[in-house]
C-alpha atoms as a PDB file:
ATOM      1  CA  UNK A   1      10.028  17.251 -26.262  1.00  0.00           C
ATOM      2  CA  UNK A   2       6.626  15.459 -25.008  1.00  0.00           C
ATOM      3  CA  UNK A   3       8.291  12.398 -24.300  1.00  0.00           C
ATOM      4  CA  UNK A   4      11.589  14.048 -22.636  1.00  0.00           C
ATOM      5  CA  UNK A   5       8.791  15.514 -20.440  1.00  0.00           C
ATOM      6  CA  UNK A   6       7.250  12.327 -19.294  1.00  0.00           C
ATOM      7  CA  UNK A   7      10.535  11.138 -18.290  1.00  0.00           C
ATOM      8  CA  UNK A   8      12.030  14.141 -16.587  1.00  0.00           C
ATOM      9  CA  UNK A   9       8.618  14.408 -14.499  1.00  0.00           C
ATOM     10  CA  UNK A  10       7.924  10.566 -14.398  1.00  0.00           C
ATOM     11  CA  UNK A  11      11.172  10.869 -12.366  1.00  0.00           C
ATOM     12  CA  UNK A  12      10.300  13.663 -10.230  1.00  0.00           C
ATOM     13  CA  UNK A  13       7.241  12.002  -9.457  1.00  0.00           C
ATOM     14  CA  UNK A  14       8.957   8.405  -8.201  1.00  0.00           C
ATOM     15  CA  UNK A  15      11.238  10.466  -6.070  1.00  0.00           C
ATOM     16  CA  UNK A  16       9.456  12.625  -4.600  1.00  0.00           C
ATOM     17  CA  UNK A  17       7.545   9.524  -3.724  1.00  0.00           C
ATOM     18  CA  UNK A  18      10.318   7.879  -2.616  1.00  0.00           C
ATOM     19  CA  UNK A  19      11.491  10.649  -0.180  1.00  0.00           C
ATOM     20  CA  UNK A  20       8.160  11.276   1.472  1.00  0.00           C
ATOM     21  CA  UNK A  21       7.575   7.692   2.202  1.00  0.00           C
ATOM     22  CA  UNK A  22      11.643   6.742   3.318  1.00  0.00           C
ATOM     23  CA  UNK A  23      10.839  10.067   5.744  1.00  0.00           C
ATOM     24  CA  UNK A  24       7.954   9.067   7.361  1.00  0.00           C
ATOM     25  CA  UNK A  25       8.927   5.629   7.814  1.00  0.00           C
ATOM     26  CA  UNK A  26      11.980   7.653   9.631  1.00  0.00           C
ATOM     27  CA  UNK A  27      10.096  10.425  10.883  1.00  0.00           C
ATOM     28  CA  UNK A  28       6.596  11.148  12.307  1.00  0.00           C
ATOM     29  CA  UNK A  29       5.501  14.741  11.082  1.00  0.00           C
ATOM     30  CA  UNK A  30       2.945  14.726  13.738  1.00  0.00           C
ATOM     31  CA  UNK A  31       5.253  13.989  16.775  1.00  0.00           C
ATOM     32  CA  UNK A  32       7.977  16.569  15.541  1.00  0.00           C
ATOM     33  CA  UNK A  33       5.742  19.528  14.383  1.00  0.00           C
ATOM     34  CA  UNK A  34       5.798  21.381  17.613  1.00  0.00           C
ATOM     35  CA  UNK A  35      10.132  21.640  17.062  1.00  0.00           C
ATOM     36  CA  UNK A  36       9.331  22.046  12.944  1.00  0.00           C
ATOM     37  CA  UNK A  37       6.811  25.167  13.554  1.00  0.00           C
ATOM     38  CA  UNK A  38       9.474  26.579  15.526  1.00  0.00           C
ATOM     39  CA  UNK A  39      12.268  27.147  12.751  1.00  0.00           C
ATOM     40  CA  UNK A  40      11.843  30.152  10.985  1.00  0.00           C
ATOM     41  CA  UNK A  41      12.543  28.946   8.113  1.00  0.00           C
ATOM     42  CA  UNK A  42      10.360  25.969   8.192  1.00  0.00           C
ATOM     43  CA  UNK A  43       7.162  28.726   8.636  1.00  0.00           C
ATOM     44  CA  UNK A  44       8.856  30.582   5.715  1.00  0.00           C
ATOM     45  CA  UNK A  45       8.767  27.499   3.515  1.00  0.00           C
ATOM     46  CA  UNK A  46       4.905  26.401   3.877  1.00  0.00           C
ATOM     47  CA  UNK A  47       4.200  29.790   3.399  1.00  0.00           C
ATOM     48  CA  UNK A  48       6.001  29.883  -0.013  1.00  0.00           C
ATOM     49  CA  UNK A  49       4.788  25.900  -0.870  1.00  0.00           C
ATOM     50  CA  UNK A  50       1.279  27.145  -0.047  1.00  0.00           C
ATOM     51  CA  UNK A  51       1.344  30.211  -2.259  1.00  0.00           C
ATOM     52  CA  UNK A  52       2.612  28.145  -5.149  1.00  0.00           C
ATOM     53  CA  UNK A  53      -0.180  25.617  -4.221  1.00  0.00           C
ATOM     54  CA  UNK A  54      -2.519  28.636  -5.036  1.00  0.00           C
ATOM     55  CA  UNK A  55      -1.125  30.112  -8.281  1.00  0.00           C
ATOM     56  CA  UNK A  56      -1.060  26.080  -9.467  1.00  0.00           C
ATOM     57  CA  UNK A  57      -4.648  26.014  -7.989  1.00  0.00           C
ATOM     58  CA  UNK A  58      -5.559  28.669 -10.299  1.00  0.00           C
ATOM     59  CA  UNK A  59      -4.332  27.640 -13.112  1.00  0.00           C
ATOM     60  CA  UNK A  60      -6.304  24.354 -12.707  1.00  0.00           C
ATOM     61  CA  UNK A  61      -9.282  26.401 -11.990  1.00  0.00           C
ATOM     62  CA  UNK A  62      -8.835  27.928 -15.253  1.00  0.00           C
ATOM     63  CA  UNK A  63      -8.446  24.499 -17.102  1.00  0.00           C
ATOM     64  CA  UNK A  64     -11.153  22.242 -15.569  1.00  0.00           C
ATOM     65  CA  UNK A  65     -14.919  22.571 -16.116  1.00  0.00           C
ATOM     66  CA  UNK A  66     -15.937  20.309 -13.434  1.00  0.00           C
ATOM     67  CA  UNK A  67     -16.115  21.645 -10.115  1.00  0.00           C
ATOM     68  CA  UNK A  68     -15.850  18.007  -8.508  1.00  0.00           C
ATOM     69  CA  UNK A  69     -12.120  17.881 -10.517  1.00  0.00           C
ATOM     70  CA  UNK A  70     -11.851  21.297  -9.442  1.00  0.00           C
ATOM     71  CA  UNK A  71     -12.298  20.315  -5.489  1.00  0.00           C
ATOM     72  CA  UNK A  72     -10.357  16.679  -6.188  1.00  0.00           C
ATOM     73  CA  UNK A  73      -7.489  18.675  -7.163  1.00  0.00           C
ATOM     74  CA  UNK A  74      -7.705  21.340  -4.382  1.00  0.00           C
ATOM     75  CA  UNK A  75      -7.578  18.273  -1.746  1.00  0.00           C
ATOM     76  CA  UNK A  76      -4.656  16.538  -3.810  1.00  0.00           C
ATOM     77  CA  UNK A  77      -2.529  19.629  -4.396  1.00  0.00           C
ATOM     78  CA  UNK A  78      -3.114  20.819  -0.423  1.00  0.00           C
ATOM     79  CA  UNK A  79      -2.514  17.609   0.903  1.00  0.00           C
ATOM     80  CA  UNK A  80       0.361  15.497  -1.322  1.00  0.00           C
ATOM     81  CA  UNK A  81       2.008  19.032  -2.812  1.00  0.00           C
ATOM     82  CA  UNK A  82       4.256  18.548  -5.501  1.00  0.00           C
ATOM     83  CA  UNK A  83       3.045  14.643  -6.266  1.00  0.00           C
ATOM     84  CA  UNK A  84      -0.193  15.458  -7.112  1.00  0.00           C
ATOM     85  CA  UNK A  85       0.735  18.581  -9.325  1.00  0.00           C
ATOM     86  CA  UNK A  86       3.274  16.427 -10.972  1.00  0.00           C
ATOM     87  CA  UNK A  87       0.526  13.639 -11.844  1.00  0.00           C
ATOM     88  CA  UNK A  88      -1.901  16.420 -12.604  1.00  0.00           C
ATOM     89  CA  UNK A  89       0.912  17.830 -15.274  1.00  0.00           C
ATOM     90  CA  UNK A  90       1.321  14.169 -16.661  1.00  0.00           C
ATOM     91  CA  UNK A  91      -1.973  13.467 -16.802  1.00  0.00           C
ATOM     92  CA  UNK A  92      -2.202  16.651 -19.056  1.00  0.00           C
ATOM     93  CA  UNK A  93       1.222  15.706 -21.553  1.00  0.00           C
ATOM     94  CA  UNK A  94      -0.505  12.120 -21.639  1.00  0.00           C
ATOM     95  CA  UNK A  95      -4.033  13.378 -22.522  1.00  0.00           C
ATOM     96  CA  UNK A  96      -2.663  15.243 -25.573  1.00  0.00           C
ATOM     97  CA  UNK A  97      -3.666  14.169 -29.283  1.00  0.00           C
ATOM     98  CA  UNK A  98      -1.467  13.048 -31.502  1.00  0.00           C
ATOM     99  CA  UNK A  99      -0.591  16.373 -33.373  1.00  0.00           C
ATOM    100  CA  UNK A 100      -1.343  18.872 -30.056  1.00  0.00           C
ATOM    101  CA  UNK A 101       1.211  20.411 -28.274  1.00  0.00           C
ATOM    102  CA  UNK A 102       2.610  21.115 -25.333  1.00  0.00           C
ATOM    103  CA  UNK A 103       0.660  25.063 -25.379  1.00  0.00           C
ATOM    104  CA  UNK A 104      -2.676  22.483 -25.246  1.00  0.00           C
ATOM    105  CA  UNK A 105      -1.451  21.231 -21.566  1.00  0.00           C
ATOM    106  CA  UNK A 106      -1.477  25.147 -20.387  1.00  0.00           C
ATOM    107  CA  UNK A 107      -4.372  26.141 -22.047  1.00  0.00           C
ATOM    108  CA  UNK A 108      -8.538  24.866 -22.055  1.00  0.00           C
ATOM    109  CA  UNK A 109      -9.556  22.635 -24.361  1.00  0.00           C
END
């Protein structure tokens, strides 16, 4: 299970990669946000990325001690989205023990 894990989101992760660099090699976010903010929808989505930002936000709250990894992870989640919660997930699978499992990722150690 661990390792089918790493794969599945060691995949995620180079795409999603992959996709936000090919589009803003393509596409300057800055330049089009004025047309971007204007689609209904496009509102409607950061509102629903940014309130799964904060339940994922809480969650890490909940798991780290150190308020410096606490406000690392705040800028990283806010500002690369679903990257940086995929690393910070396979940073968790990949700091478990030989023996631990996959309820240890959710939970403090």
């Amino acid at each position: 299970m661990k390792n089918g894990l790493i794969a599945l989101l060691s995949a995620t992760f180079v795409w999603v990669v992959y996709i936000v660099i090919s589009t803003s090699l393509e596409s300057n976010l800055f330049k089009e946000w004025d047309f971007l903010a204007s689609i209904p929808w496009m509102r409607a989505t950061l509102w629903d990325f940014y309130a799964l930002i904060l339940v994922l936000l809480l969650w890490v709250y909940y798991k780290e001690s150190s308020i410096v990894l606490k406000g690392v992870w705040t800028v990283l989640f806010v500002g690369l989205g679903s990257i940086a919660v995929t690393a910070y997930v396979l940073l968790q699978i990949f700091r478990l023990k030989k023996g631990e499992g996959l309820h240890n990722v959710l939970l403090r150690k």
